[in-house]
N, C-alpha and C. Protein backbone atom coordinates (compact mmCIF):
# COMPACT_ATOMS: atom_id res chain seq x y z
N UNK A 1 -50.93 131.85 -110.19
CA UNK A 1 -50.96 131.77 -108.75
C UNK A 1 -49.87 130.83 -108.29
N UNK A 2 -49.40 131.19 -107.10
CA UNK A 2 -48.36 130.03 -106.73
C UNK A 2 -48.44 129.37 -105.49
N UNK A 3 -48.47 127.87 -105.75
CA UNK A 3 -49.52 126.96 -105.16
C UNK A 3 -47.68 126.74 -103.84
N UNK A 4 -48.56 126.42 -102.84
CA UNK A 4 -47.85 126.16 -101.33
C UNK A 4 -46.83 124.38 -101.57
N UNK A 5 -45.98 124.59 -101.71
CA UNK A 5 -45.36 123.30 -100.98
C UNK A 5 -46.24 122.41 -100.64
N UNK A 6 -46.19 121.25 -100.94
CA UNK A 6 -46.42 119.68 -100.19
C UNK A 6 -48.52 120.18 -100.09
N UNK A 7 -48.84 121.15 -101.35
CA UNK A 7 -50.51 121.63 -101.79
C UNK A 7 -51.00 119.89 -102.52
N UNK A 8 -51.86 119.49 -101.61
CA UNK A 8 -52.13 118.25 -102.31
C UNK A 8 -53.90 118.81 -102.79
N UNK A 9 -54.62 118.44 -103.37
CA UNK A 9 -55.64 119.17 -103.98
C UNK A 9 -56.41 117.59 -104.47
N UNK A 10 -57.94 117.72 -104.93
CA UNK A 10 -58.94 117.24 -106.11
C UNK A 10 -59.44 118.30 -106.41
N UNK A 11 -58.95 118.83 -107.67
CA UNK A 11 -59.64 119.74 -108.06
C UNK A 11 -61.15 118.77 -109.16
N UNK A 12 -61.98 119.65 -109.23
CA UNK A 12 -63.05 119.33 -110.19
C UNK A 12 -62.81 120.32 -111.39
N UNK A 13 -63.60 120.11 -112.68
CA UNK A 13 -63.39 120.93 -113.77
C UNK A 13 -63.90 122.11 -113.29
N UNK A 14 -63.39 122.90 -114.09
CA UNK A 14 -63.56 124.71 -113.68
C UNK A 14 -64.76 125.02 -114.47
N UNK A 15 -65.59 126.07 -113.49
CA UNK A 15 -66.36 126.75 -113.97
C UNK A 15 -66.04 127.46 -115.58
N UNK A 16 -67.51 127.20 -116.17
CA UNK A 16 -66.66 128.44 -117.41
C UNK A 16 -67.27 129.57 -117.18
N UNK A 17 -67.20 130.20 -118.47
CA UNK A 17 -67.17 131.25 -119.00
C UNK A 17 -69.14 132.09 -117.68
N UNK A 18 -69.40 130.89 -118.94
CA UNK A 18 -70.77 131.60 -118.47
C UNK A 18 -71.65 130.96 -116.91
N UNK A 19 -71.14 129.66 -116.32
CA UNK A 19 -70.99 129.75 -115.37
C UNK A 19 -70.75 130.65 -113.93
N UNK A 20 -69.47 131.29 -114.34
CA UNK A 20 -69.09 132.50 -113.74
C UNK A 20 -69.86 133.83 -114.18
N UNK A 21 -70.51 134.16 -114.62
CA UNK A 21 -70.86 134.90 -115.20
C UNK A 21 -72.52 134.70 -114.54
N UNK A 22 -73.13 133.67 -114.57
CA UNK A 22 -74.65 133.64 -114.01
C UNK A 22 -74.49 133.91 -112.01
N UNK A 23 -73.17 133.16 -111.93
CA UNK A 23 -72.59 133.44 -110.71
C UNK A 23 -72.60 134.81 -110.11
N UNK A 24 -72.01 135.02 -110.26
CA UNK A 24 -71.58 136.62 -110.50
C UNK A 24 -72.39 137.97 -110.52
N UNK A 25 -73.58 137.24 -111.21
CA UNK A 25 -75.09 137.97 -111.09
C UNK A 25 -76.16 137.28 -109.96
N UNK A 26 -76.26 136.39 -109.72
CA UNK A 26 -76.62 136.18 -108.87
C UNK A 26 -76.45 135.96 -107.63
N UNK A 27 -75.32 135.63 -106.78
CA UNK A 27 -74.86 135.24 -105.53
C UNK A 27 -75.11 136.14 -104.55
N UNK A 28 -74.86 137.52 -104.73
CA UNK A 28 -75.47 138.61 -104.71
C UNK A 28 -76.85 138.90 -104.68
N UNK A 29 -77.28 138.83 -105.31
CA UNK A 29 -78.88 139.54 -105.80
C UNK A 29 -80.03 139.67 -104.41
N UNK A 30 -80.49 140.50 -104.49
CA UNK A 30 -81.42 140.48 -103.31
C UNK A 30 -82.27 139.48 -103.04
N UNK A 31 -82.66 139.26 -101.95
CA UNK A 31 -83.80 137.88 -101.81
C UNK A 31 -84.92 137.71 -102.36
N UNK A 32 -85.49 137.05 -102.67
CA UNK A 32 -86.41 136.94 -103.33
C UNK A 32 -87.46 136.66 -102.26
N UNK A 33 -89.20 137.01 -102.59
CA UNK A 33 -90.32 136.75 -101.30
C UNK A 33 -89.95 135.14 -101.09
N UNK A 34 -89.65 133.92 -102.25
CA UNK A 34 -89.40 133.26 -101.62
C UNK A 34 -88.46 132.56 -100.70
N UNK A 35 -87.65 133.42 -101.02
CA UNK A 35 -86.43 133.17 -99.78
C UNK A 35 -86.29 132.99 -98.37
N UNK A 36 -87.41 134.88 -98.60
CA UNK A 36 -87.36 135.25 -97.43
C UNK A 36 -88.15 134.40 -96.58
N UNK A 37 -89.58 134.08 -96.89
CA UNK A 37 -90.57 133.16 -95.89
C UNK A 37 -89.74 132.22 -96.34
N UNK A 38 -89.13 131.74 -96.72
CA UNK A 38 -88.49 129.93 -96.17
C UNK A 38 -87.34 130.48 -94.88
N UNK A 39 -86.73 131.41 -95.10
CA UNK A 39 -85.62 131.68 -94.03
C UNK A 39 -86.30 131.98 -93.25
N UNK A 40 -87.34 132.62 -92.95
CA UNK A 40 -88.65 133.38 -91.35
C UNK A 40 -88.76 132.04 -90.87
N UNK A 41 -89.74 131.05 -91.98
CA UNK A 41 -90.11 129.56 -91.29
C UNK A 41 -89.40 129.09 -90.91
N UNK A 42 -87.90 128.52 -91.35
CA UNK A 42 -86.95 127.92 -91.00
C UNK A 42 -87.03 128.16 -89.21
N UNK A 43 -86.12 129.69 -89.69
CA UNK A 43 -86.09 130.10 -88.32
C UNK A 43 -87.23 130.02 -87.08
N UNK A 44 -88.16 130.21 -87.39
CA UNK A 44 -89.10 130.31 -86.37
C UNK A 44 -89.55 128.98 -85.99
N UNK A 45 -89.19 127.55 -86.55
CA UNK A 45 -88.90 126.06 -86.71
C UNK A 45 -87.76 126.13 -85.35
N UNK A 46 -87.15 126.78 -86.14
CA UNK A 46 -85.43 126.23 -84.92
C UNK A 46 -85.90 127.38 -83.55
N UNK A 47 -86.16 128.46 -83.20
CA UNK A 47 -86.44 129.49 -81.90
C UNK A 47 -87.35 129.49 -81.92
N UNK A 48 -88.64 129.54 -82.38
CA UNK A 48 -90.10 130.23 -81.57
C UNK A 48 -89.78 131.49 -82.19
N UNK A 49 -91.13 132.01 -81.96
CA UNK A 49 -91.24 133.56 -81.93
C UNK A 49 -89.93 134.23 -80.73
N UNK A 50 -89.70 134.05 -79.91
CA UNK A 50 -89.63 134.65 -79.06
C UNK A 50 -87.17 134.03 -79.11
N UNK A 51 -86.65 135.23 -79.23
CA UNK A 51 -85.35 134.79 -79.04
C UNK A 51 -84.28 135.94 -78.68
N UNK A 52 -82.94 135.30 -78.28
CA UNK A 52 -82.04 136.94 -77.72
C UNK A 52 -81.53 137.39 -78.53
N UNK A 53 -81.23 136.60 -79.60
CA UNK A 53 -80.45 137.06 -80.82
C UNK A 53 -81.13 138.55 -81.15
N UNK A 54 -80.21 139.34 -82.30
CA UNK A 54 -80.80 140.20 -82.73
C UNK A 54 -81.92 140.15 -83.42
N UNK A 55 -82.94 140.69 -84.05
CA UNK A 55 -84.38 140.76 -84.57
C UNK A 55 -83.97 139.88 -85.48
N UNK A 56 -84.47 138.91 -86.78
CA UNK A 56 -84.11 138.18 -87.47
C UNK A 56 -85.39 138.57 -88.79
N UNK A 57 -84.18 139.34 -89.82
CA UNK A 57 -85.62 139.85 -90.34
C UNK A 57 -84.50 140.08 -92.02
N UNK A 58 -84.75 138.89 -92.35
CA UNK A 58 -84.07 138.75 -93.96
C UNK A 58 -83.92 139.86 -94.62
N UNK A 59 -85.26 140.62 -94.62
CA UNK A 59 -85.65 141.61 -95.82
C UNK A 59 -84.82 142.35 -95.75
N UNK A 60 -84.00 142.64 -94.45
CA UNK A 60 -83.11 144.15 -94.09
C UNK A 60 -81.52 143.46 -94.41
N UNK A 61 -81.33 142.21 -94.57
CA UNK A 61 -79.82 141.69 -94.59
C UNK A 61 -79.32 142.09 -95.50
N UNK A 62 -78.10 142.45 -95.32
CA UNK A 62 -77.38 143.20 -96.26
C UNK A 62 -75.97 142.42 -96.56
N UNK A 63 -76.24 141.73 -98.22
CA UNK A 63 -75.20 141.14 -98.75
C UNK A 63 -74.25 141.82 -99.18
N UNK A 64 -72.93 141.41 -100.06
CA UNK A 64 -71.99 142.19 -100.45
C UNK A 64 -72.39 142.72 -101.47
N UNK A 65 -71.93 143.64 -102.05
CA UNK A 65 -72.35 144.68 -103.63
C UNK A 65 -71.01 144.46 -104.49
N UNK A 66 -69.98 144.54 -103.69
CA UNK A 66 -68.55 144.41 -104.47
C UNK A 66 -68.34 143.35 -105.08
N UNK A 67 -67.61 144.12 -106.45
CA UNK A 67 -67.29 142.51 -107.20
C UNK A 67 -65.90 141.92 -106.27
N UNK A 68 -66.48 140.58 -106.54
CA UNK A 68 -66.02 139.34 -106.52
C UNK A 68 -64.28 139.13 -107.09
N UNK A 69 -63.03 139.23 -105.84
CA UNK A 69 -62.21 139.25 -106.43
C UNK A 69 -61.30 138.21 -107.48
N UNK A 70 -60.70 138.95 -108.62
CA UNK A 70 -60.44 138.24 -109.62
C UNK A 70 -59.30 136.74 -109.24
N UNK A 71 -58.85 136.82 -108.15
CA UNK A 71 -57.97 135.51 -108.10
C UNK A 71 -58.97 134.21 -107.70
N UNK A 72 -59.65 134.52 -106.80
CA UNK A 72 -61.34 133.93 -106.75
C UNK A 72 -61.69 133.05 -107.83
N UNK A 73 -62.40 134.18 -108.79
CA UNK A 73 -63.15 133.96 -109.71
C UNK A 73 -61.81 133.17 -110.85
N UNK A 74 -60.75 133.16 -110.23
CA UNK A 74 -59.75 132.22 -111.68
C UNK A 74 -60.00 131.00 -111.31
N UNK A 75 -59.10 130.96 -109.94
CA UNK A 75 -59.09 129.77 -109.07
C UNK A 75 -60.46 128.84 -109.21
N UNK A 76 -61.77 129.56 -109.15
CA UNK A 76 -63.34 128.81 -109.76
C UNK A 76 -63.31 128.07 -111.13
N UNK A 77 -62.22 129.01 -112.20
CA UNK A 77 -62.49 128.94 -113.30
C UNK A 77 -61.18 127.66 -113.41
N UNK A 78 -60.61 127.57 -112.52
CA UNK A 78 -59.81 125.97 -112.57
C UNK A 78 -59.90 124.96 -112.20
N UNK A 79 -60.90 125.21 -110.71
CA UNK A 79 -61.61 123.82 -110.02
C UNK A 79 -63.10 124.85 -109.74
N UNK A 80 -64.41 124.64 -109.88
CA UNK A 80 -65.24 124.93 -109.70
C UNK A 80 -65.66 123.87 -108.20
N UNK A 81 -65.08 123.92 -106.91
CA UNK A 81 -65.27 123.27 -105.77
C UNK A 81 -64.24 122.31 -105.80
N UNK A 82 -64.37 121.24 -105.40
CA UNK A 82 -62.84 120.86 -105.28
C UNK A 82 -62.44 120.81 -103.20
N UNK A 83 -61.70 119.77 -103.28
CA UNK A 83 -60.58 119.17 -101.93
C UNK A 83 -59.68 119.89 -101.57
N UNK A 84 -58.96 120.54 -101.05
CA UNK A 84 -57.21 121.33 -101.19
C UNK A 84 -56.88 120.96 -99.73
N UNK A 85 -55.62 120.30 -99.79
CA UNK A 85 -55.30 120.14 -98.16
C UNK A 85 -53.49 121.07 -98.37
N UNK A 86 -53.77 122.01 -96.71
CA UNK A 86 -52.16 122.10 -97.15
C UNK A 86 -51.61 121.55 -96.03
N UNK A 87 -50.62 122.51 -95.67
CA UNK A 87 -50.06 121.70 -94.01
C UNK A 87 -50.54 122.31 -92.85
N UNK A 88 -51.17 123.42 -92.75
CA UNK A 88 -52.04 123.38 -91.87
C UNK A 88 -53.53 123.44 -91.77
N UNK A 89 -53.71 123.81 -92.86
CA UNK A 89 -55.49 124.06 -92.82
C UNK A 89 -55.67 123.33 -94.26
N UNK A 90 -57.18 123.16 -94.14
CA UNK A 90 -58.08 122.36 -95.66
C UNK A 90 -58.52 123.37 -95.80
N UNK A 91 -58.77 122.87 -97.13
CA UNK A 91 -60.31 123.57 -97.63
C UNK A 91 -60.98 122.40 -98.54
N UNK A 92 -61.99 122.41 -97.45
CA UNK A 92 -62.76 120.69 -97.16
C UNK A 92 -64.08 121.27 -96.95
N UNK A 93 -65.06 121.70 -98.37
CA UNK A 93 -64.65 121.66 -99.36
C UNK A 93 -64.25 123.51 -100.02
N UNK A 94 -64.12 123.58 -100.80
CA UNK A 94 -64.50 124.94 -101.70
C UNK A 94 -65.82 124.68 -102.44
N UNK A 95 -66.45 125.51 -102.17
CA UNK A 95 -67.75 125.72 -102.60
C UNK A 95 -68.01 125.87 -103.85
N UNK A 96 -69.02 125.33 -104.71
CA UNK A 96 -68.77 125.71 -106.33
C UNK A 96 -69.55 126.98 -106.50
N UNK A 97 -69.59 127.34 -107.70
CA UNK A 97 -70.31 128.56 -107.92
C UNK A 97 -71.82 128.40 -107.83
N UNK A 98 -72.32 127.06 -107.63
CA UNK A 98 -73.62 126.98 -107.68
C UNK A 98 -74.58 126.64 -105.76
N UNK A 99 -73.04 126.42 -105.40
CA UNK A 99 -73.34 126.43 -103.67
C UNK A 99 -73.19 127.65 -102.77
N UNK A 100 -72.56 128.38 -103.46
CA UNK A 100 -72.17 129.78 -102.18
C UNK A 100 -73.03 129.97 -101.96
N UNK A 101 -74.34 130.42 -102.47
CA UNK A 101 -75.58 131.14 -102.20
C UNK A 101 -76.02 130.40 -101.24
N UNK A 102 -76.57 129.12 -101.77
CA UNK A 102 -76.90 128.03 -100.79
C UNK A 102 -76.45 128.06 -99.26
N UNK A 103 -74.92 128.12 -99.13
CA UNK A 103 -74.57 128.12 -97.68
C UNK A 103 -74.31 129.24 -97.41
N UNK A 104 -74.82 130.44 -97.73
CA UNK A 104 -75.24 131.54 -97.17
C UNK A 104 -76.19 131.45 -96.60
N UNK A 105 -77.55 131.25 -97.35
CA UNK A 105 -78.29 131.40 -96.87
C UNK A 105 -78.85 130.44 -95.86
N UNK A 106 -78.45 128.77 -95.97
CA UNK A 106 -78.78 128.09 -95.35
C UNK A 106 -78.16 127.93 -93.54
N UNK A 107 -77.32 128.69 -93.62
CA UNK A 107 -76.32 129.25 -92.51
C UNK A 107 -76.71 130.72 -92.03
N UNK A 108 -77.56 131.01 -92.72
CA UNK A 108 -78.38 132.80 -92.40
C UNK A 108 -76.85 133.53 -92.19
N UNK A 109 -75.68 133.84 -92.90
CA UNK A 109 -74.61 133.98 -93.06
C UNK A 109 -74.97 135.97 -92.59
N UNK A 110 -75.84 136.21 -93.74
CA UNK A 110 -76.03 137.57 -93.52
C UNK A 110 -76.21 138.08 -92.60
N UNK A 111 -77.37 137.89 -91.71
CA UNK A 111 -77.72 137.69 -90.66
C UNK A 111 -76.47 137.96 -89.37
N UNK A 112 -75.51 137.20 -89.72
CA UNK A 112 -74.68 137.04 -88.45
C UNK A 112 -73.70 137.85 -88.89
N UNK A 113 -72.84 138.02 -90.11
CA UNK A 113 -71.80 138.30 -90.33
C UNK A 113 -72.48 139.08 -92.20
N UNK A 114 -72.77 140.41 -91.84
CA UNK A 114 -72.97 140.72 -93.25
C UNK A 114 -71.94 141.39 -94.07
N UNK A 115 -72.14 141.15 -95.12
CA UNK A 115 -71.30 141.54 -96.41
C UNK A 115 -69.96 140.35 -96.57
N UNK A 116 -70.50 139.33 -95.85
CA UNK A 116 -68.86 138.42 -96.28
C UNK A 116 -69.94 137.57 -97.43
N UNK A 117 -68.94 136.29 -97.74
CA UNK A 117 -68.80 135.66 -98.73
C UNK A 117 -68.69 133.96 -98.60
N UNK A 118 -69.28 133.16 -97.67
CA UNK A 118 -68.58 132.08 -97.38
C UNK A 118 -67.83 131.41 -98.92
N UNK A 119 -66.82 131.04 -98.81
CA UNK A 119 -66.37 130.24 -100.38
C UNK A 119 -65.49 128.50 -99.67
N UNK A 120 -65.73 128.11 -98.77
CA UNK A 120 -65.70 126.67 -98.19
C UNK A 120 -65.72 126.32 -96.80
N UNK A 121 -65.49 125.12 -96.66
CA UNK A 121 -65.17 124.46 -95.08
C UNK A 121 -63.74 124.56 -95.02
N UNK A 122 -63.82 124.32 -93.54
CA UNK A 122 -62.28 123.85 -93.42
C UNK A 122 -62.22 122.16 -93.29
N UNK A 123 -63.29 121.71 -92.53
CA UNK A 123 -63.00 120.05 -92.83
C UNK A 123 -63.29 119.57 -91.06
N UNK A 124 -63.50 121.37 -90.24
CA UNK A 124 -63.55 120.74 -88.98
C UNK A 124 -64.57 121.48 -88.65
N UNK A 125 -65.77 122.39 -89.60
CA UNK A 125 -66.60 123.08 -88.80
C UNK A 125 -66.39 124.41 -88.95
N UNK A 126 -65.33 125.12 -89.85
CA UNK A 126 -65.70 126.56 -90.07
C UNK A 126 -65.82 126.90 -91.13
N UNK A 127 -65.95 128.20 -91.23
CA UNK A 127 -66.54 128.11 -92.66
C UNK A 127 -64.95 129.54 -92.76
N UNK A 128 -64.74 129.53 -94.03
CA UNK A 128 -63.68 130.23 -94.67
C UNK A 128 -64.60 131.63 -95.25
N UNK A 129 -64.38 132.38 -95.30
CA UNK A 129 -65.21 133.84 -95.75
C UNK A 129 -64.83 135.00 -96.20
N UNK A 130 -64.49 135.52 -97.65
CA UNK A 130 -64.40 136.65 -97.75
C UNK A 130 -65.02 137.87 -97.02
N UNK A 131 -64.60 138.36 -96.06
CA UNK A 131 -64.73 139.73 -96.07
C UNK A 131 -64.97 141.05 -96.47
N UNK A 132 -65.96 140.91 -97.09
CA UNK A 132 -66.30 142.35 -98.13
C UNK A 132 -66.72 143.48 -97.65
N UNK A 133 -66.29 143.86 -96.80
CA UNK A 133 -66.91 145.27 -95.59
C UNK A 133 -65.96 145.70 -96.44
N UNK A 134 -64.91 145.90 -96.43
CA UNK A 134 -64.01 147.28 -96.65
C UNK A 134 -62.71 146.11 -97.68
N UNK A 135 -62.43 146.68 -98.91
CA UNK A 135 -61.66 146.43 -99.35
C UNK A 135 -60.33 146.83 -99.23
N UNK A 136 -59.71 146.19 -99.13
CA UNK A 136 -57.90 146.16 -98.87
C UNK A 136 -57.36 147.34 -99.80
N UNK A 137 -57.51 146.81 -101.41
CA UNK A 137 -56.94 147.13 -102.42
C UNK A 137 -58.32 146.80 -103.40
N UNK A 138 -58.99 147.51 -104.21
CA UNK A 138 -59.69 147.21 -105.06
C UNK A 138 -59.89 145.67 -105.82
N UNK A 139 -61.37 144.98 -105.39
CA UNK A 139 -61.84 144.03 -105.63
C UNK A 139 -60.37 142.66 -104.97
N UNK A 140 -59.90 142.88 -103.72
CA UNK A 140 -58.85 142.76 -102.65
C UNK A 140 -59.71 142.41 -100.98
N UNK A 141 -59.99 141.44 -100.87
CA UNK A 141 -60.91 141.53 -99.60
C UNK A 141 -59.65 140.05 -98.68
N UNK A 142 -59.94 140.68 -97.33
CA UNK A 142 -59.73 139.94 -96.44
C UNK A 142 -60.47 138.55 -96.28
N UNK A 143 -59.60 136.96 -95.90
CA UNK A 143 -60.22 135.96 -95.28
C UNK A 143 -60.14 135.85 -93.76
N UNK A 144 -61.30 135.62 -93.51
CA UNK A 144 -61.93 135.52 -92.14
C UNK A 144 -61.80 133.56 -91.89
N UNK A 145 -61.57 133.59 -91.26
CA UNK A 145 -62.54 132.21 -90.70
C UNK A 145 -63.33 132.31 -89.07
N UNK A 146 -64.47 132.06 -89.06
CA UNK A 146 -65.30 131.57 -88.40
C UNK A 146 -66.41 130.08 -88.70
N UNK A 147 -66.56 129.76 -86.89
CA UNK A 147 -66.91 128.28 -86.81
C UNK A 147 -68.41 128.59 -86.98
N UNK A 148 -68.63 127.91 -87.32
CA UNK A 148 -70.28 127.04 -88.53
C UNK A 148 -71.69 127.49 -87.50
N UNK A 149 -70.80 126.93 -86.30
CA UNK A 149 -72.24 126.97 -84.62
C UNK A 149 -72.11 128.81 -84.08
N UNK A 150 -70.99 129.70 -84.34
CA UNK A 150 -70.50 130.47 -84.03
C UNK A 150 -70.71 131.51 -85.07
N UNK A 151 -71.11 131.89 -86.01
CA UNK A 151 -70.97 132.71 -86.67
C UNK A 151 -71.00 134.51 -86.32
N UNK A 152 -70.16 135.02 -86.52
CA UNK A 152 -70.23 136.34 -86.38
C UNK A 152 -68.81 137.08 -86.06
N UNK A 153 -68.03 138.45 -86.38
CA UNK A 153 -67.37 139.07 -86.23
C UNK A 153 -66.37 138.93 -84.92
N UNK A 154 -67.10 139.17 -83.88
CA UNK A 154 -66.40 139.14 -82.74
C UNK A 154 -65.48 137.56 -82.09
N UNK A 155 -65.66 136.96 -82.79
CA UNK A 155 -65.38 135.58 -83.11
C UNK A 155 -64.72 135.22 -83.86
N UNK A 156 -64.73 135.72 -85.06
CA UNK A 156 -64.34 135.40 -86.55
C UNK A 156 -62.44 135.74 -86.20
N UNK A 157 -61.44 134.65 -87.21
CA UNK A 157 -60.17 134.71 -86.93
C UNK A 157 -59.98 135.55 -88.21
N UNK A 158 -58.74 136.89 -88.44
CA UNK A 158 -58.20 136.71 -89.82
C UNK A 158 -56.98 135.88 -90.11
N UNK A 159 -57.17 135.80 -91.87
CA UNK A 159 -56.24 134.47 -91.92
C UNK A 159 -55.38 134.87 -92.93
N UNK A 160 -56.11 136.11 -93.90
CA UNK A 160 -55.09 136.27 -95.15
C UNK A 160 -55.87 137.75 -95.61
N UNK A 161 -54.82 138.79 -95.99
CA UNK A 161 -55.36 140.07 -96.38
C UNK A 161 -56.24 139.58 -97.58
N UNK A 162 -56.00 138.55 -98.52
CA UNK A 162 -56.43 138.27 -100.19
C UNK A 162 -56.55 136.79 -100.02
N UNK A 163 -57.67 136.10 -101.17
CA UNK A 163 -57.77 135.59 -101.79
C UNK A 163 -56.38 134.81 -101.88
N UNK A 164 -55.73 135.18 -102.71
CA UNK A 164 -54.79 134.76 -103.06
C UNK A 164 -53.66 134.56 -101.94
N UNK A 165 -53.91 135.24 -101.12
CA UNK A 165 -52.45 134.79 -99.99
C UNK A 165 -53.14 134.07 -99.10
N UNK A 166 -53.98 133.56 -99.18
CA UNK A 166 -54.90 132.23 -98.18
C UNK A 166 -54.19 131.06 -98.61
N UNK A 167 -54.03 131.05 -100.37
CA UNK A 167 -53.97 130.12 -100.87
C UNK A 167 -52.41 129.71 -101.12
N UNK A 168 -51.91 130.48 -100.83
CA UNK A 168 -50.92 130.53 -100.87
C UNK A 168 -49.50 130.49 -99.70
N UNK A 169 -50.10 131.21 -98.51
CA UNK A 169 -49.71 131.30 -97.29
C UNK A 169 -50.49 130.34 -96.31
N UNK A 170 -51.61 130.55 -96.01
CA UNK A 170 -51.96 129.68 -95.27
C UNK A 170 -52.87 128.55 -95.44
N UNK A 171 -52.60 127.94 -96.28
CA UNK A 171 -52.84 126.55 -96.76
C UNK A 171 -51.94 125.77 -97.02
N UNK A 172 -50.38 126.77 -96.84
CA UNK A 172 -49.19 126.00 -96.82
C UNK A 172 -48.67 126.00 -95.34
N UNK A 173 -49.19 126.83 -94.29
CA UNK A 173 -48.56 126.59 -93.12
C UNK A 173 -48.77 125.16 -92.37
């Protein structure tokens, strides 16, 4: 991969082998009953029964199915989360393989914006997101960014056709 000009970084040790690999099977995987009643309670904690949003109903959210593209899953396998500042945007933090799920779900990600991927912050409140609706180029997905309070499509900025040209293009602008 070829890292941006004036790319200052903390990377952490990289995921391995089988790391990526439990990853990979799970991040994905359908919800489990206990998921789902902690995400109902949650929610019904923060709105009441009663709200404008669309119906809020886990069981029907629909995560990504597509694998996980391979510049991704390297880039994991070199810093598993990790700092990266470039000259215009962070990634404050990158998420490890054992958090994506986590701030999916703890962000009801599906819910608002389904089939993406959050994989970090920016450092001011959005979250960075593969795009897995429609692939570019095989296991090739678009980055989105959308803000944290804001989540959803009509909102959401694009930032890089790939993985790899996020990291490359705009983390160096």
């Amino acid at each position: 991969m070829n890292w941006p000009d004036d790319f200052r970084c903390e990377p952490v040790p990289g995921a391995t082998i089988e790391q990526l690999h439990v990853f990979m099977e799970s991040v994905f995987a359908p919800l489990t009953p206990e998921e789902i009643k902690e995400l109902s309670d949650e929610h019904r904690k923060i709105v009441g029964d009663g709200s404008f949003d669309a119906p809020f109903c886990p069981e029907k959210w629909t995560l990504p199915q597509a694998p996980l593209p391979v510049e991704y899953l390297d880039f994991l396998r070199w810093s598993n989360g990790g700092y990266f500042q470039g000259i215009g945007h962070d990634l404050d933090p990158l998420f490890s393989t054992h958090e994506v799920r986590d701030y999916m779900l703890a962000y009801n990600i599906p819910h608002w914006m389904p089939e993406t991927c959050p994989i970090g912050f920016d450092g001011g409140g959005g979250f960075y997101l593969l795009d897995m609706r429609n692939a570019l180029q095989p296991r090739e997905f678009p980055v989105v960014w959308a803000h944290a309070s804001n989540l959803g499509f009509h909102d959401a900025r694009p930032l890089a056709k790939s993985f790899s040209e996020f990291i490359e293009k705009r983390l160096g602008e």
